[in-house]
Protein backbone atom coordinates (compact mmCIF):
# COMPACT_ATOMS: atom_id res chain seq x y z
CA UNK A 1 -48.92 43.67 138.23
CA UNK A 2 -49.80 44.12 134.69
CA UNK A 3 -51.85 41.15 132.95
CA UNK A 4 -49.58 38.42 131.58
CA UNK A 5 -49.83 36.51 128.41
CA UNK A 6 -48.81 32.72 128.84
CA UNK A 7 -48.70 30.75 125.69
CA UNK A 8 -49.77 27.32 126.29
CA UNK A 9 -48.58 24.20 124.23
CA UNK A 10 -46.86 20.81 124.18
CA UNK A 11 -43.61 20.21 123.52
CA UNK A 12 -42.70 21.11 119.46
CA UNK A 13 -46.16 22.26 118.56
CA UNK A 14 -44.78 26.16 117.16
CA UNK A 15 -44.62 27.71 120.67
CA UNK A 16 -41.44 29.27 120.06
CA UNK A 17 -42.50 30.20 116.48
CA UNK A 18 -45.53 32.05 118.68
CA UNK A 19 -43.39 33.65 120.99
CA UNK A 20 -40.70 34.96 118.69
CA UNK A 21 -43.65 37.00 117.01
CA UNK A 22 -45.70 38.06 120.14
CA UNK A 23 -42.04 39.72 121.08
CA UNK A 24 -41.76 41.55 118.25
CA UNK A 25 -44.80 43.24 119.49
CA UNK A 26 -43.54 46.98 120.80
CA UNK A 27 -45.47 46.25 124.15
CA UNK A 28 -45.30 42.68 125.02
CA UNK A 29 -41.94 41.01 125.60
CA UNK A 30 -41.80 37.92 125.80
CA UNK A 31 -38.50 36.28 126.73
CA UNK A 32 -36.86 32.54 126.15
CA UNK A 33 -38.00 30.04 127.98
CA UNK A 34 -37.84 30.91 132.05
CA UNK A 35 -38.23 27.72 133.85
CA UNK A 36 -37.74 28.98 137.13
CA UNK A 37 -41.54 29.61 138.07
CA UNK A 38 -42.43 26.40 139.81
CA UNK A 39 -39.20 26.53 141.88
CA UNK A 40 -39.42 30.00 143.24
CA UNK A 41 -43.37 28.94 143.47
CA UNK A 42 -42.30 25.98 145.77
CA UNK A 43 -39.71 27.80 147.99
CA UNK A 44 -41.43 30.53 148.97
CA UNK A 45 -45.25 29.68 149.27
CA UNK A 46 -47.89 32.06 149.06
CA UNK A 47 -46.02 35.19 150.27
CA UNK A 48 -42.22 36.16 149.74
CA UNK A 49 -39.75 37.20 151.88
CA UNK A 50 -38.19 39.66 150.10
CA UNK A 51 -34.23 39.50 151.60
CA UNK A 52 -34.57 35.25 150.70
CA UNK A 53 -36.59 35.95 147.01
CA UNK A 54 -33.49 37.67 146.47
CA UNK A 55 -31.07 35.93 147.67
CA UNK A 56 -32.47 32.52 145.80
CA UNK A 57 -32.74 35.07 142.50
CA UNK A 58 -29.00 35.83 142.87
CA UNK A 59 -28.68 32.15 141.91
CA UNK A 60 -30.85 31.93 139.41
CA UNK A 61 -29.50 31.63 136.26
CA UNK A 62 -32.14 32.58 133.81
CA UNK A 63 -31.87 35.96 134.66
CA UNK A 64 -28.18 36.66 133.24
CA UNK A 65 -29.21 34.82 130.49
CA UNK A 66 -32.06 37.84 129.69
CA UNK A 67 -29.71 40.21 131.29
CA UNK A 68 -30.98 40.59 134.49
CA UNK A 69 -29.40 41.02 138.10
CA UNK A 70 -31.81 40.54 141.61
CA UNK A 71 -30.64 44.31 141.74
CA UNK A 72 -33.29 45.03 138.71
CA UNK A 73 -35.77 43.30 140.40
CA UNK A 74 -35.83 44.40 143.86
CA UNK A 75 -37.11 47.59 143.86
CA UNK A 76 -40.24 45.92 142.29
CA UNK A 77 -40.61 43.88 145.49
CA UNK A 78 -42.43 44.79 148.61
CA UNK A 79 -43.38 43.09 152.26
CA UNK A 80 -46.45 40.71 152.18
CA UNK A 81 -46.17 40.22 148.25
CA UNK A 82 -47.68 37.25 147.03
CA UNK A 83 -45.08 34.54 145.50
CA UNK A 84 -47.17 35.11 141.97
CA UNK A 85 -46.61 39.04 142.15
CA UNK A 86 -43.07 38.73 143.33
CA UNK A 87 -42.58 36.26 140.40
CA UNK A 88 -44.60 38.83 138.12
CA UNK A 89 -42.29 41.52 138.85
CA UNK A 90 -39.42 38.97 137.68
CA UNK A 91 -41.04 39.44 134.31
CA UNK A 92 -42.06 43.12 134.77
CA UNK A 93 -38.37 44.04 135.50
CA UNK A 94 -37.15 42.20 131.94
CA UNK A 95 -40.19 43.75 129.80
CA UNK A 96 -39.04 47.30 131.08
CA UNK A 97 -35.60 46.46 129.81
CA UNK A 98 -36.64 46.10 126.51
CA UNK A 99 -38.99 49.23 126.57
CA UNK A 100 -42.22 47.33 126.88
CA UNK A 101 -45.17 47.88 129.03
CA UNK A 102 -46.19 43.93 129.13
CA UNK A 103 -44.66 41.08 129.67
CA UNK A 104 -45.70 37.17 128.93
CA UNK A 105 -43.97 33.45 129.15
CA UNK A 106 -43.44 30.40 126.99
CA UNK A 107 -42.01 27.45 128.83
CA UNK A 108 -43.77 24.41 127.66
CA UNK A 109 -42.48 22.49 130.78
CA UNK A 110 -45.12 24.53 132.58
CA UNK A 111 -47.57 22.63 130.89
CA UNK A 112 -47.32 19.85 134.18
CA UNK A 113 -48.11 22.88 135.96
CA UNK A 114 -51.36 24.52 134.96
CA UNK A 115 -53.53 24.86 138.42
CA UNK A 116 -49.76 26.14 139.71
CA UNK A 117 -49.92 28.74 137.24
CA UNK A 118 -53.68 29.46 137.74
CA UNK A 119 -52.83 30.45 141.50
CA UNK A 120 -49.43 32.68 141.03
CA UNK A 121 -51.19 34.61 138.07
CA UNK A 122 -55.32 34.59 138.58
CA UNK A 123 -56.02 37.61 135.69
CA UNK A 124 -53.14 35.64 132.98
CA UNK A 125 -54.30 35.22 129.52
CA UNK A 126 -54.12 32.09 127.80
CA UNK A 127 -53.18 31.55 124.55
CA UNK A 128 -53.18 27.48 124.00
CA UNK A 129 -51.09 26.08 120.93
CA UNK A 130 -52.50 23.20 119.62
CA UNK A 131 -50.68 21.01 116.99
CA UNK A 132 -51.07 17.17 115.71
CA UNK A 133 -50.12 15.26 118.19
CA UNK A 134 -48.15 12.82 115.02
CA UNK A 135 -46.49 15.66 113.68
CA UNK A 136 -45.48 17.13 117.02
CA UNK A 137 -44.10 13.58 117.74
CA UNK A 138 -41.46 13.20 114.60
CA UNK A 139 -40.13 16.97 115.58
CA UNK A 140 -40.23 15.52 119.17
CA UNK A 141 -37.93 12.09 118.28
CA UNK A 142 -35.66 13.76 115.92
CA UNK A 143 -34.55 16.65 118.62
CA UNK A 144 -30.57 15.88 120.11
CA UNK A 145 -30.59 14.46 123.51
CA UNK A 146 -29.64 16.78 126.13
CA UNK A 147 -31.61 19.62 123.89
CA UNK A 148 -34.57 19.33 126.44
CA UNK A 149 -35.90 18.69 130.34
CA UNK A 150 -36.17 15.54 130.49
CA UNK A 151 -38.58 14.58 133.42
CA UNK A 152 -39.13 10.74 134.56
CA UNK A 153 -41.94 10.13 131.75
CA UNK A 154 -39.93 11.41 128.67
CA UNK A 155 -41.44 10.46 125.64
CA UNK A 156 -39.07 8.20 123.76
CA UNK A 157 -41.22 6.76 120.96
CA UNK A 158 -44.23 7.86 119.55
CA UNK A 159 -46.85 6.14 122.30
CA UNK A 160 -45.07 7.70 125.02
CA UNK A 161 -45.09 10.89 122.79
CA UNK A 162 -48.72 10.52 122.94
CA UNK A 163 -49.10 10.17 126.27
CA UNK A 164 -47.65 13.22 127.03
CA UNK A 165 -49.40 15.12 124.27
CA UNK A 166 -53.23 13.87 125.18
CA UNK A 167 -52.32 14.28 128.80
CA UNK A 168 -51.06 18.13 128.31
CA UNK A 169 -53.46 18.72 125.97
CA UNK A 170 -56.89 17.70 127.92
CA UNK A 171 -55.08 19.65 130.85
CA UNK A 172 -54.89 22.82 128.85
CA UNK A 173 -58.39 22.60 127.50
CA UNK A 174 -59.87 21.57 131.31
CA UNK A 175 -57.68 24.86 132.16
CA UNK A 176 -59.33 26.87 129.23
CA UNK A 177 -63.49 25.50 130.53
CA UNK A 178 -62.07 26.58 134.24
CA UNK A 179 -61.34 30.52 133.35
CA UNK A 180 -63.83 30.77 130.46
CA UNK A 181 -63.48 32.36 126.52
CA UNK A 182 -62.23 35.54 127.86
CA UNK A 183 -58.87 34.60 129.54
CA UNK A 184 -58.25 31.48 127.08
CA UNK A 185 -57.74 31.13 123.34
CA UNK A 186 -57.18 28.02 121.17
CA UNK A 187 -55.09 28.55 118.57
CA UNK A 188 -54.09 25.81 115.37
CA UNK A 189 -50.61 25.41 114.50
CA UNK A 190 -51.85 24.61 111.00
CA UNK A 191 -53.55 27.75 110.44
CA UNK A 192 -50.80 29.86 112.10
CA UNK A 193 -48.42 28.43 109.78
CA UNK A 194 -51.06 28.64 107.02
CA UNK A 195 -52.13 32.01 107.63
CA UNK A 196 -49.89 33.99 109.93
CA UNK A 197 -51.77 37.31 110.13
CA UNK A 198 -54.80 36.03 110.00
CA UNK A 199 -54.17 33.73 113.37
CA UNK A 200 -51.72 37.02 114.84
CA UNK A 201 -54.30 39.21 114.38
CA UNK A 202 -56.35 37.09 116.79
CA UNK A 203 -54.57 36.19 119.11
CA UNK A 204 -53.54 40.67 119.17
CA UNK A 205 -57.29 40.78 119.77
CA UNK A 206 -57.90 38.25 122.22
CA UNK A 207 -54.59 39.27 124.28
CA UNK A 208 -55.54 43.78 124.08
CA UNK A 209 -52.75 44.32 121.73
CA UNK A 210 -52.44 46.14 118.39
CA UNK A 211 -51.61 43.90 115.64
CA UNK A 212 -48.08 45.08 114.04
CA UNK A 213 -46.79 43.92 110.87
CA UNK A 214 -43.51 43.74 112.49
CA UNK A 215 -44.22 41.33 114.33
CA UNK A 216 -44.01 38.49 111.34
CA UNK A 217 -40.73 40.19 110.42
CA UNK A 218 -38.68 37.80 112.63
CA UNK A 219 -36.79 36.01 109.97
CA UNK A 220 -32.78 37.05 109.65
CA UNK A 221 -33.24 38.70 112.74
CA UNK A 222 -32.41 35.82 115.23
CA UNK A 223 -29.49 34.56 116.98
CA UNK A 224 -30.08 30.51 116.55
CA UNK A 225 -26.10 29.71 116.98
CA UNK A 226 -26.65 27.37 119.66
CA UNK A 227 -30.24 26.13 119.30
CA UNK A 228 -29.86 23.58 116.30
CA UNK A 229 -33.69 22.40 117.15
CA UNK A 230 -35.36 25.76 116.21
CA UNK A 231 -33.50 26.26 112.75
CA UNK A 232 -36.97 26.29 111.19
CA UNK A 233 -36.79 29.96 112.63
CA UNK A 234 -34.75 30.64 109.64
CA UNK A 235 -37.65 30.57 107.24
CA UNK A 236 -41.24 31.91 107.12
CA UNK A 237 -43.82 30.12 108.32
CA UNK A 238 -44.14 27.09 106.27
CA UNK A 239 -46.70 24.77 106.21
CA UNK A 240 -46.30 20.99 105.84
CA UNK A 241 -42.38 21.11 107.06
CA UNK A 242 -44.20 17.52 109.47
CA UNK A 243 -45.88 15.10 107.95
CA UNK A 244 -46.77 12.32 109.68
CA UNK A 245 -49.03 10.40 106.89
CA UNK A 246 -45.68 10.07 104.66
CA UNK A 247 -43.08 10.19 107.69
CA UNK A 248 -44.07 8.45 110.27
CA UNK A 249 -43.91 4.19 110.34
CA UNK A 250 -47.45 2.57 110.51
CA UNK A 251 -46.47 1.15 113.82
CA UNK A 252 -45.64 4.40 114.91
CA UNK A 253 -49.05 6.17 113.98
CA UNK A 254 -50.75 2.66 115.11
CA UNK A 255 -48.75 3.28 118.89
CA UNK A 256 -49.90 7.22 119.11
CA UNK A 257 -53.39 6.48 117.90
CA UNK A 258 -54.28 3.62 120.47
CA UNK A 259 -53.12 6.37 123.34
CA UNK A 260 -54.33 9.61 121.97
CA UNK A 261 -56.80 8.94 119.21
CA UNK A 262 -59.28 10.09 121.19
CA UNK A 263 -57.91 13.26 121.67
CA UNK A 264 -56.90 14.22 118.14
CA UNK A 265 -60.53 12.67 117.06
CA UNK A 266 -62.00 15.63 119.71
CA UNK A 267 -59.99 18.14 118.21
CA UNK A 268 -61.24 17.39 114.46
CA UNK A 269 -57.82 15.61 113.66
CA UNK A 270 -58.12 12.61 111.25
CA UNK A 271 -57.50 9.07 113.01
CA UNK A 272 -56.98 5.97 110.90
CA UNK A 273 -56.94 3.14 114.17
CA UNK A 274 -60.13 2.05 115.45
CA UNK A 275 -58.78 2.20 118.71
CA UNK A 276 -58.70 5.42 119.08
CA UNK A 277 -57.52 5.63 122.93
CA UNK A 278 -59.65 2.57 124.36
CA UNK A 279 -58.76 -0.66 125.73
CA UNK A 280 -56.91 -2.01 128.93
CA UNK A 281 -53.27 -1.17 127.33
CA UNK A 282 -53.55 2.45 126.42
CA UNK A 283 -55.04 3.19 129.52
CA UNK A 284 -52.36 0.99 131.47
CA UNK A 285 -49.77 2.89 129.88
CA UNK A 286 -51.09 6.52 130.50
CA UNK A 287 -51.37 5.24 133.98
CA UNK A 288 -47.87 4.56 133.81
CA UNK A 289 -46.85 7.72 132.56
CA UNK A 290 -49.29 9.90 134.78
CA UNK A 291 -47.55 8.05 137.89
CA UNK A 292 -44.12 8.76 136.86
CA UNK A 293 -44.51 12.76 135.80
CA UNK A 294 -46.49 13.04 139.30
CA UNK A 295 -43.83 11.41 140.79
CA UNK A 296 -41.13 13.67 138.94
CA UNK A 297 -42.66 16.77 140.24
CA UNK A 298 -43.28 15.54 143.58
CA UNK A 299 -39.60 14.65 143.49
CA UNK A 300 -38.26 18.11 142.82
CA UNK A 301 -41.09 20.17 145.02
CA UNK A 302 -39.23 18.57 147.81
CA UNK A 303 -35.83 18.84 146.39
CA UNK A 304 -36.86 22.69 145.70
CA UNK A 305 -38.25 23.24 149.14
CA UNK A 306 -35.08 21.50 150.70
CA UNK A 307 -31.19 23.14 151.53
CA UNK A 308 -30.32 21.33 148.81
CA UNK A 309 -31.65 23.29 146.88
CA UNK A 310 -29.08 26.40 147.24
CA UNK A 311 -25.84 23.89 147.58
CA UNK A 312 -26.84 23.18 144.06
CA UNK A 313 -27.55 26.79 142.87
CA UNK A 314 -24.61 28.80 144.52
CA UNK A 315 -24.44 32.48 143.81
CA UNK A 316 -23.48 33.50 140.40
C-alpha cells in the first residue's frame, strides 16, 4: 500500500481549498470527500473478508460518485488483508484512474476519528489545517442546512462552534506529538491563503512530492454547480474573505472565547476575553458536547456493525 496523505482540519478551515491543489499534483489524487472509512472500518474489523468487503462496496455510494465499481477494486484485494489495506486499495484503485501513483483523503468528519485512522493507516502523513477558530465559525453558521453531516453535537452558534473546533483541534495536535515531525505537519490557513507557494511548497516537501506550479492553477477549472458553500473556489486564494473582528457580534466572539480561548491563545491567535476557556460553564458545556459526539459515534458503530446496516444501503 503506498503511503497516504490525509489532510487534517475542522470543519471550513480551507481543507477543500488544500485538497483541490494537492490533486492537481500529477502523482497524488486526492478525491472529494469519502466518508465511508469509519463504516467499512466498523464492519469488518481488523481483517476483511474479501466476498463481504465487496459486497458492502457494491453499496457504497461514494464510489460512483469518483467513478468507481467494487469490480475496480477487487483485484487489489487479497485473503487475510487488513481492513486499513483493503480500505487503502479503495483509494489506490481511484488514484490509478486518474494516472497517479498516490493517493490521499480529505473528509473533515474524520476528524472524530483520529486514533481510528492511526490504526487502518500506521505509515499516513499528516498534513493538519489550522484556521481561527472565529473565522472558521461565521463560514461555519452561514453554510445551508442540509449542506453538511450533521452529528448529535452540531455546532449551531458560535460556542458550540467552539467546542467543536478546540476539541478537533487539541485532538489533531495530541495526534501530531503521538507520530512525531516526520509523519505530521501544521499548516496556517492564513499563510496558505497569504502565500500559496510558499505554504505548497512545504507541505510538497514534507509529503515526498515535487512542487508543480500547476497545482495553484485550479481556478476556472472546477465543476462547483451543486456545491454553493465552496464558491470561494472561484477565485484565488484570497486573504481576509472572514473576518471575525468586524463580522462577528461581541456576544458571539465573547461565547467562542470563554470555550476555546485557550486554544487559539496556544496557537498564537489573539484573544480579547479574559476567560479564555476557564470556569465551571465552558467546561460544563464541552462536557456536554464531548458526551453527545461520543454518543453519536457510538450510535452509528453499532448501527454500522448491525443488518441494518445493508437494508439501508441496498445495491446500487
Amino acid at each position: 500500500m503506498t503511503q497516504p496523505l490525509l489532510v487534517l482540519g475542522v470543519r471550513r478551515s480551507g481543507t477543500t481549498l488544500l485538497r483541490v491543489m494537492l490533486d492537481r499534483s500529477s502523482a497524488l489524487a486526492v478525491p472529494d470527500e469519502s466518508y465511508f472509512v469509519p463504516q467499512l472500518a466498523h464492519r469488518h474489523g481488523r481483517t476483511v473478508d474479501v466476498a463481504a468487503f465487496l459486497d458492502d462496496l457494491r453499496r457504497i455510494r461514494r464510489l460512483r460518485d469518483w467513478g468507481l465499481t467494487a469490480d475496480d477494486v477487487a483485484s487489489r484485494l487479497c485473503a487475510g488483508m487488513t481492513t486499513g489495506e483493503a480500505i487503502g486499495a479503495i483509494f489506490e484503485a481511484y488514484a490509478a484512474s486518474q494516472g497517479k501513483s498516490r493517493w490521499g483523503d480529505k473528509t473533515p468528519l474524520y476528524m472524530q476519528y483520529l486514533p481510528l485512522l492511526e490504526r487502518l493507516f500506521p505509515d499516513a502523513r499528516y498534513v493538519h489545517l489550522i484556521r481561527d477558530g472565529r473565522d472558521a465559525a461565521i463560514s461555519h453558521l452561514a453554510v445551508p442546512k442540509g449542506i453538511m453531516t450533521e452529528g448529535w453535537g452540531h455546532p449551531r452558534d458560535a460556542a458550540g462552534f467552539a467546542c467543536l473546533w478546540r476539541a478537533e483541534v487539541r485532538a489533531a495536535r495530541a495526534l501530531g506529538r503521538r507520530v512525531g515531525d516526520e509523519r505530521y505537519l501544521e499548516l496556517r490557513y492564513e499563510d496558505l491563503v497569504a502565500d500559496p507557494e510558499a505554504e505548497l511548497r512545504r507541505v510538497c516537501s514534507f509529503a515526498g512530492l515535487a512542487y508543480e506550479p500547476g497545482m495553484l492553477g485550479y481556478v476556472g477549472t472546477l465543476d462547483l454547480s451543486d456545491k454553493p458553500h465552496q464558491q470561494r473556489l472561484t477565485q484565488p486564494p484570497t486573504p481576509g474573505v472572514r473576518d471575525w473582528r468586524a463580522d462577528m457580534e461581541a456576544s458571539e466572539e465573547q461565547g467562542f472565547e470563554e470555550i476555546a480561548g485557550d486554544v487559539l491563545a496556544e496557537l498564537g491567535y489573539e484573544v480579547r476575553s479574559p476567560a479564555r476557556g476557564r470556569g465551571l460553564g465552558p467546561l460544563a458545556r464541552r462536557g456536554a458536547y464531548g458526551a453527545l459526539s461520543a454518543a453519536w459515534r457510538t450510535t452509528g458503530y453499532v448501527t454500522q456493525r448491525s443488518p441494518l446496516w445493508r437494508r439501508r444501503h441496498p445495491p446500487l
